[in-house]
Protein backbone atom coordinates (compact mmCIF):
# COMPACT_ATOMS: atom_id res chain seq x y z
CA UNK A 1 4.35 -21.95 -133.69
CA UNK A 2 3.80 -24.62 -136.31
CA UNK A 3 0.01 -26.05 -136.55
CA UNK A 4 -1.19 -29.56 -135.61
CA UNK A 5 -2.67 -32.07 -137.93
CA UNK A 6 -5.81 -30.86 -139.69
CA UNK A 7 -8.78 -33.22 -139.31
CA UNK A 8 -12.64 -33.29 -141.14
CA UNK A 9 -15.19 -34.74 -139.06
CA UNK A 10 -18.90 -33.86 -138.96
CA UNK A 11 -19.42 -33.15 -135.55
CA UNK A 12 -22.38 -33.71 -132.95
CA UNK A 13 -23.80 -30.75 -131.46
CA UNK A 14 -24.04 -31.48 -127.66
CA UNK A 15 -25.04 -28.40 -126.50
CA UNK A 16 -25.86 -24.98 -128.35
CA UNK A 17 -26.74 -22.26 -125.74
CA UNK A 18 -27.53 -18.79 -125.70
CA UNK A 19 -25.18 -16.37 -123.96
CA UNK A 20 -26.83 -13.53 -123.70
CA UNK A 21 -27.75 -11.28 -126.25
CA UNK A 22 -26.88 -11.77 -129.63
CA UNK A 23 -24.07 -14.28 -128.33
CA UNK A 24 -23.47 -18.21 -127.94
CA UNK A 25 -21.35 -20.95 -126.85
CA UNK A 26 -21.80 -24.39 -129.59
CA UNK A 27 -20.27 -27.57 -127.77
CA UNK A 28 -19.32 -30.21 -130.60
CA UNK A 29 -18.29 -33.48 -130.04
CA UNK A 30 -14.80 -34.04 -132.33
CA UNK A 31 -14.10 -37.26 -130.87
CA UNK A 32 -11.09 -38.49 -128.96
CA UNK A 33 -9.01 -38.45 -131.99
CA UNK A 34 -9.12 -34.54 -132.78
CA UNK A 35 -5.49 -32.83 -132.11
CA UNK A 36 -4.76 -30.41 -129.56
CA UNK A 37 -5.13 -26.78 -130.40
CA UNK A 38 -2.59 -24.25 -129.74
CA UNK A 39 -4.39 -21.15 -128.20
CA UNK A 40 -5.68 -18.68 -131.11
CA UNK A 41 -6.30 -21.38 -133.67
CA UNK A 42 -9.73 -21.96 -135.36
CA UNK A 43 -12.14 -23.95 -137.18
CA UNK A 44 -14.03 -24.01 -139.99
CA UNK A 45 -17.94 -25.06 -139.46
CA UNK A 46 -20.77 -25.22 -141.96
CA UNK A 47 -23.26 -22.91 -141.84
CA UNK A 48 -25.75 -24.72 -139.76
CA UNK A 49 -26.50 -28.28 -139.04
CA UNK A 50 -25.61 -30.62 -142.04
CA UNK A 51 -29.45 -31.10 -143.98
CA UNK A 52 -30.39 -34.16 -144.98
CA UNK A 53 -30.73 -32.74 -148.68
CA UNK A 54 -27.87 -30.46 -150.08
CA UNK A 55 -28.04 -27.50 -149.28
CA UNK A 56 -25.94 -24.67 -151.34
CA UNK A 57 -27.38 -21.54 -149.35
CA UNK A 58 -24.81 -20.32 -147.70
CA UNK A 59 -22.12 -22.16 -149.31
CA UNK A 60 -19.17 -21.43 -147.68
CA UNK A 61 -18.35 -22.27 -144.25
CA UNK A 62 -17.78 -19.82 -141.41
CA UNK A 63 -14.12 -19.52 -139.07
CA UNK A 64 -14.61 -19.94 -135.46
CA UNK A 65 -11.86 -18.96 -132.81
CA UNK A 66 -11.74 -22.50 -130.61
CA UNK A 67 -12.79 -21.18 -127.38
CA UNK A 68 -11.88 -24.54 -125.18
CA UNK A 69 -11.47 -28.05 -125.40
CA UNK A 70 -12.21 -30.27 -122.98
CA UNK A 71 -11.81 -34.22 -123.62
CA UNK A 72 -14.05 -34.82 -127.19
CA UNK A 73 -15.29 -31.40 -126.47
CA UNK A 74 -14.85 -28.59 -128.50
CA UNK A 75 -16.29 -24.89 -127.48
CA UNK A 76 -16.83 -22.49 -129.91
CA UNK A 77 -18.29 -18.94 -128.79
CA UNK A 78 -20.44 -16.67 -131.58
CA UNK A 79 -22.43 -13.98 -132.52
CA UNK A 80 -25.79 -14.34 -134.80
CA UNK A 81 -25.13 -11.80 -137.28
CA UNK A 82 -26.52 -13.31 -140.59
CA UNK A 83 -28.27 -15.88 -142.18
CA UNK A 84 -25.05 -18.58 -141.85
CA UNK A 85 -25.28 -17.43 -137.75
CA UNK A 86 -28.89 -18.05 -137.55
CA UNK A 87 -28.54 -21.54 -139.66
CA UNK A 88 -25.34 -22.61 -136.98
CA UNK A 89 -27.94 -20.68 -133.79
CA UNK A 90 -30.51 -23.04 -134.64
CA UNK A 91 -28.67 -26.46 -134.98
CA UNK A 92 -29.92 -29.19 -132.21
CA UNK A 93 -28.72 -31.51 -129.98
CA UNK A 94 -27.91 -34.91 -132.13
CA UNK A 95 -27.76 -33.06 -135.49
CA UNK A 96 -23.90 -32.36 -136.74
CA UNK A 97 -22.03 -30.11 -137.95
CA UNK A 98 -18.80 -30.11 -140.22
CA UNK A 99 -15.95 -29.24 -138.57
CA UNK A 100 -12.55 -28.65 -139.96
CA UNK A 101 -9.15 -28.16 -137.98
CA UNK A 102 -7.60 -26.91 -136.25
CA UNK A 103 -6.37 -24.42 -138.50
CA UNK A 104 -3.63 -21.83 -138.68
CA UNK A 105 -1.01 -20.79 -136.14
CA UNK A 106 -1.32 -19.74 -132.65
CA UNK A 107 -0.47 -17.55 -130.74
CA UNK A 108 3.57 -17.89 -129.23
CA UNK A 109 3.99 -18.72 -124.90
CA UNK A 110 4.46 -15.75 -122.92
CA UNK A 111 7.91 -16.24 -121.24
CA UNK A 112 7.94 -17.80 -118.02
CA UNK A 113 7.27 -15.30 -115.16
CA UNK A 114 6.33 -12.36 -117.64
CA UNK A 115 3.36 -9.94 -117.13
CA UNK A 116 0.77 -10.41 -120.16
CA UNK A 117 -2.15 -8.39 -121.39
CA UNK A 118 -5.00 -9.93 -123.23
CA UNK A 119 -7.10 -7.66 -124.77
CA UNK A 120 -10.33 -9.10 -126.37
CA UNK A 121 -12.92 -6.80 -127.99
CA UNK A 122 -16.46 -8.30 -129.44
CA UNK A 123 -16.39 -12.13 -130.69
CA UNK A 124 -12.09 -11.73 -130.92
CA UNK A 125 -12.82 -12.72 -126.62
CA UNK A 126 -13.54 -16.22 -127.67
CA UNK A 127 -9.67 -15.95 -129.30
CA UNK A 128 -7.92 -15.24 -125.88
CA UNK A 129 -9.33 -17.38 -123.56
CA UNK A 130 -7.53 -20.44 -124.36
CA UNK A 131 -4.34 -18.41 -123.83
CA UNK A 132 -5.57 -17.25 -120.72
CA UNK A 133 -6.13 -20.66 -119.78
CA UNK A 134 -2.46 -21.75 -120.33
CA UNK A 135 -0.60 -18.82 -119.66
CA UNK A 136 -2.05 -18.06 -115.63
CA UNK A 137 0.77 -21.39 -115.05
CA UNK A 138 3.63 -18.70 -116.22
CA UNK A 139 3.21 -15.81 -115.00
CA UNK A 140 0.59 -12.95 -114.32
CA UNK A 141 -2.46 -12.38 -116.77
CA UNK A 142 -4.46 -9.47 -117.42
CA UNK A 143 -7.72 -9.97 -119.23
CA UNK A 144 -9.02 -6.90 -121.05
CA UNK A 145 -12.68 -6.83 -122.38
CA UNK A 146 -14.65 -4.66 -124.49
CA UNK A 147 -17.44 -4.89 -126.32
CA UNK A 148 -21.02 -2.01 -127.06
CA UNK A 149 -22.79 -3.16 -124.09
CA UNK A 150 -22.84 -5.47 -121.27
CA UNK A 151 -24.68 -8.22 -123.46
CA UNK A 152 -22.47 -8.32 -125.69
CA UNK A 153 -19.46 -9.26 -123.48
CA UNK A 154 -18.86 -13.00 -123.80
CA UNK A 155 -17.13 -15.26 -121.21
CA UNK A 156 -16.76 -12.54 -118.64
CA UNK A 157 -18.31 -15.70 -116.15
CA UNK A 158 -15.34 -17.68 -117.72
CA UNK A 159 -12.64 -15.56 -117.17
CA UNK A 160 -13.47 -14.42 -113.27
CA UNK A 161 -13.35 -18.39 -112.67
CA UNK A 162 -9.51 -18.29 -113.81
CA UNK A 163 -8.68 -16.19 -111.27
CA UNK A 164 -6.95 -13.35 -113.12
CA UNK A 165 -7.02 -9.73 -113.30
CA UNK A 166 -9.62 -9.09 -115.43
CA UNK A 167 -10.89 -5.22 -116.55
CA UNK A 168 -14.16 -4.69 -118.46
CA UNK A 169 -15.13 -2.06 -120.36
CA UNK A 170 -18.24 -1.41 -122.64
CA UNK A 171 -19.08 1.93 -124.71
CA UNK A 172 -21.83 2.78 -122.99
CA UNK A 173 -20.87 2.37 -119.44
CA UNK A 174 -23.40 -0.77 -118.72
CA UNK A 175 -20.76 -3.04 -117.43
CA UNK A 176 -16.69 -2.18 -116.17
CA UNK A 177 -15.45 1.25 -117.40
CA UNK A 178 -17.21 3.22 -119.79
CA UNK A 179 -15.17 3.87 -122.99
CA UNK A 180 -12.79 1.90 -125.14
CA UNK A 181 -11.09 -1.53 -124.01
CA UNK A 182 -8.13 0.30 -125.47
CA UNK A 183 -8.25 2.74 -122.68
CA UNK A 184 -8.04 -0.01 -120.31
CA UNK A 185 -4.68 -1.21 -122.18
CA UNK A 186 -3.18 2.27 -121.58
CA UNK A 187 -3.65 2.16 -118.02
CA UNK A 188 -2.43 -1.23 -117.67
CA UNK A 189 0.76 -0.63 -120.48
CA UNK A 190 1.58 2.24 -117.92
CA UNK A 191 1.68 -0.32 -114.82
CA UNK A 192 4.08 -2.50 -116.51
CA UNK A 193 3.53 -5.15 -118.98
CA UNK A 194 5.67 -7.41 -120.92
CA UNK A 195 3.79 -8.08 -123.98
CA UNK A 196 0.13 -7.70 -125.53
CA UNK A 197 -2.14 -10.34 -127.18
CA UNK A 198 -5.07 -8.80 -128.54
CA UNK A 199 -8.10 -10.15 -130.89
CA UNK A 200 -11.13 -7.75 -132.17
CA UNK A 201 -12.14 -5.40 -134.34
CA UNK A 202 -9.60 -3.85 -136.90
CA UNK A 203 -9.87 -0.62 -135.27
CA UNK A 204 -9.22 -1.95 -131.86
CA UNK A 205 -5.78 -3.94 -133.06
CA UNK A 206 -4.60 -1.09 -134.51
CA UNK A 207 -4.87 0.99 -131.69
CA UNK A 208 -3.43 -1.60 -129.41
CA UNK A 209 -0.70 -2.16 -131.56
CA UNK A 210 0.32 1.63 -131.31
CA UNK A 211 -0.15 1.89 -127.67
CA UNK A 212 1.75 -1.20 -127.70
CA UNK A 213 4.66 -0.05 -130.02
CA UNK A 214 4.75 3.42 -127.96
CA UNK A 215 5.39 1.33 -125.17
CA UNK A 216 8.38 -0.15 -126.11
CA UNK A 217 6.16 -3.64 -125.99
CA UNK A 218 5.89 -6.99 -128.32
CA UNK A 219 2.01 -7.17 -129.75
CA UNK A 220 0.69 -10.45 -131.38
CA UNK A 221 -2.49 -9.72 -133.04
CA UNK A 222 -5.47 -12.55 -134.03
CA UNK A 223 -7.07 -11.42 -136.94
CA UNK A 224 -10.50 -12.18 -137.65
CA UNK A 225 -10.74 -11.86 -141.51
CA UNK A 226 -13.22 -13.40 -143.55
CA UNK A 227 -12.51 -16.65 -145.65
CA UNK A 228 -13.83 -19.39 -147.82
CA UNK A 229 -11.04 -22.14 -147.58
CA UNK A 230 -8.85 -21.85 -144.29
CA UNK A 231 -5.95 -23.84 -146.46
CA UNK A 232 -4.70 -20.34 -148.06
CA UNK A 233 -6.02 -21.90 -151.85
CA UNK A 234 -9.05 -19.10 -152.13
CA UNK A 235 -6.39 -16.25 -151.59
CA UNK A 236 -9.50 -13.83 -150.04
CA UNK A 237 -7.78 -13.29 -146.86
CA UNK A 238 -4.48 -11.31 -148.07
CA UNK A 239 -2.95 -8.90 -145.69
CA UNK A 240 -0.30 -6.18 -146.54
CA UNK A 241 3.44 -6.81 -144.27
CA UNK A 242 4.98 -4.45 -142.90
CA UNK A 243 7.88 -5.71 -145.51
CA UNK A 244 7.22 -5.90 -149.25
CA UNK A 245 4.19 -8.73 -149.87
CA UNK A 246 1.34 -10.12 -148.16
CA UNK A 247 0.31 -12.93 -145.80
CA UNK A 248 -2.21 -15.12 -145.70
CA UNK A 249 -4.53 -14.78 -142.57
CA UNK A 250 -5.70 -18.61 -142.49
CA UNK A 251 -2.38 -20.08 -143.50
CA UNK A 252 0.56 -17.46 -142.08
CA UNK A 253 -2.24 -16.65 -139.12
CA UNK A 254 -4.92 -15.80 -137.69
CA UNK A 255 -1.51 -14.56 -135.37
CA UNK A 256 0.73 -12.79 -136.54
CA UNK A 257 3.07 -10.06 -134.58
CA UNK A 258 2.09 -6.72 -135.17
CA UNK A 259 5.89 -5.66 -136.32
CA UNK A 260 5.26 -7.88 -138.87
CA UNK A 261 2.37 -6.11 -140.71
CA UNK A 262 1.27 -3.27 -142.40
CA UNK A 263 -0.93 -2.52 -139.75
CA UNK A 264 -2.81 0.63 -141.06
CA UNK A 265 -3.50 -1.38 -144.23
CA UNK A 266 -5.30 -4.55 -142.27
CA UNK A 267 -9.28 -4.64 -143.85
């Protein structure tokens, strides 16, 4: 689907809560102003609150999956797992934060009445929810989630207040089924579904896309690449398609269907 207006606005942090474990949700205020985001779009934020001195360490902003929007309110979900993290983890209430978007293209609406499956592994949860969100008005939704360990599932509270079917699983057994949120998808591919929406690690997509393809089954895949510009200038998020040439993640993306890659060659 074609993307909204892009807008630059340095945000205020309203809230900035922990999660649990490594996780946590950052609540910006956008303003009244910022467009509508189409479910698997994303931002760009600055590493941390802005300084009131320059600051060029780390200089390049970090994507964010926009979680939910609610009036001026923008939810972002995230994992401290480096020093731009920890800088964006330890941002205030009153202090701001850049914020560009939204960015890229979203994922496509299920058809009316059909059977979805979300599957959302690590931080790629925050990518699906808005979906979820929309989609529960068209038809059944099953929400799959993965992650190591039970702390490290984010939005499972969320997602149980929808209402829909949603399966857990964690590697080692701590929360939902032990073993792979892929397994999950094979049990739920076998009880009928009409199309797969998944967001996680590259491992994870690629196996969902297979089960997917074996299946018989459309598969739109969020990827979660790393960038520097979000307005396809930098070129650093290249992926192969599945016909001759590449896409750009932040610009042809974050969605793309998984027919239409090279998926065995995604980074």
């Amino acid at each position: 689907m074609s993307a909204p207006a892009t807008v630059r606005v340095d945000a205020a942090v309203l809230e900035n809560e922990s999660e649990g474990g490594p996780n946590r949700r950052l609540r910006l205020d956008v303003g009244a102003a910022w467009p509508d985001s189409a479910p698997g779009q994303f931002v760009m934020l600055s590493p941390g609150a802005l300084p009131a001195a320059v600051r060029w360490d780390p200089l390049l902003p970090r994507p964010m999956a926009v979680f939910r929007r609610e009036g001026a309110a923008l939810d972002v979900l995230y994992k401290v797992t480096g020093r731009g993290t920890a800088l964006l983890a330890a941002a205030q209430p009153g202090e701001r934060v850049r914020t560009v978007g939204p960015l890229g293209c979203g994922f496509p609406e299920p058809a009316p009445g059909a059977r979805i499956a979300l599957v959302g592994g690590g931080t790629g949860i925050a990518s699906v929810f808005d979906l979820a969100v929309r989609a529960r008005a068209r038809g059944p939704v099953t929400a799959l989630l993965g992650a190591r360990r039970a702390e490290e599932l984010m939005a499972v509270a969320a997602f149980r207040a929808l209402g829909v079917d949603l399966r857990l699983a964690t590697d080692d057994g701590s929360a939902g089924q032990r073993g792979l949120v892929t397994e999950l998808l094979a049990q739920v591919l076998s009880e009928g579904v009409d199309a797969v929406y998944a967001c996680g690690p590259t491992p994870m997509m690629q196996r969902a896309a297979a089960l997917a393809a074996a299946a018989a089954r459309p598969c739109f895949l969020s990827l979660e690449n790393r960038m520097a510009c979000g307005f396809g200038v930098c070129l650093g998020c290249a992926v192969p398609r599945s016909a001759p040439g590449y896409a750009l993640v932040c610009r042809d993306g974050p969605v793309f269907e998984a027919a239409s890659l090279r998926v065995d060659g995604l980074p």
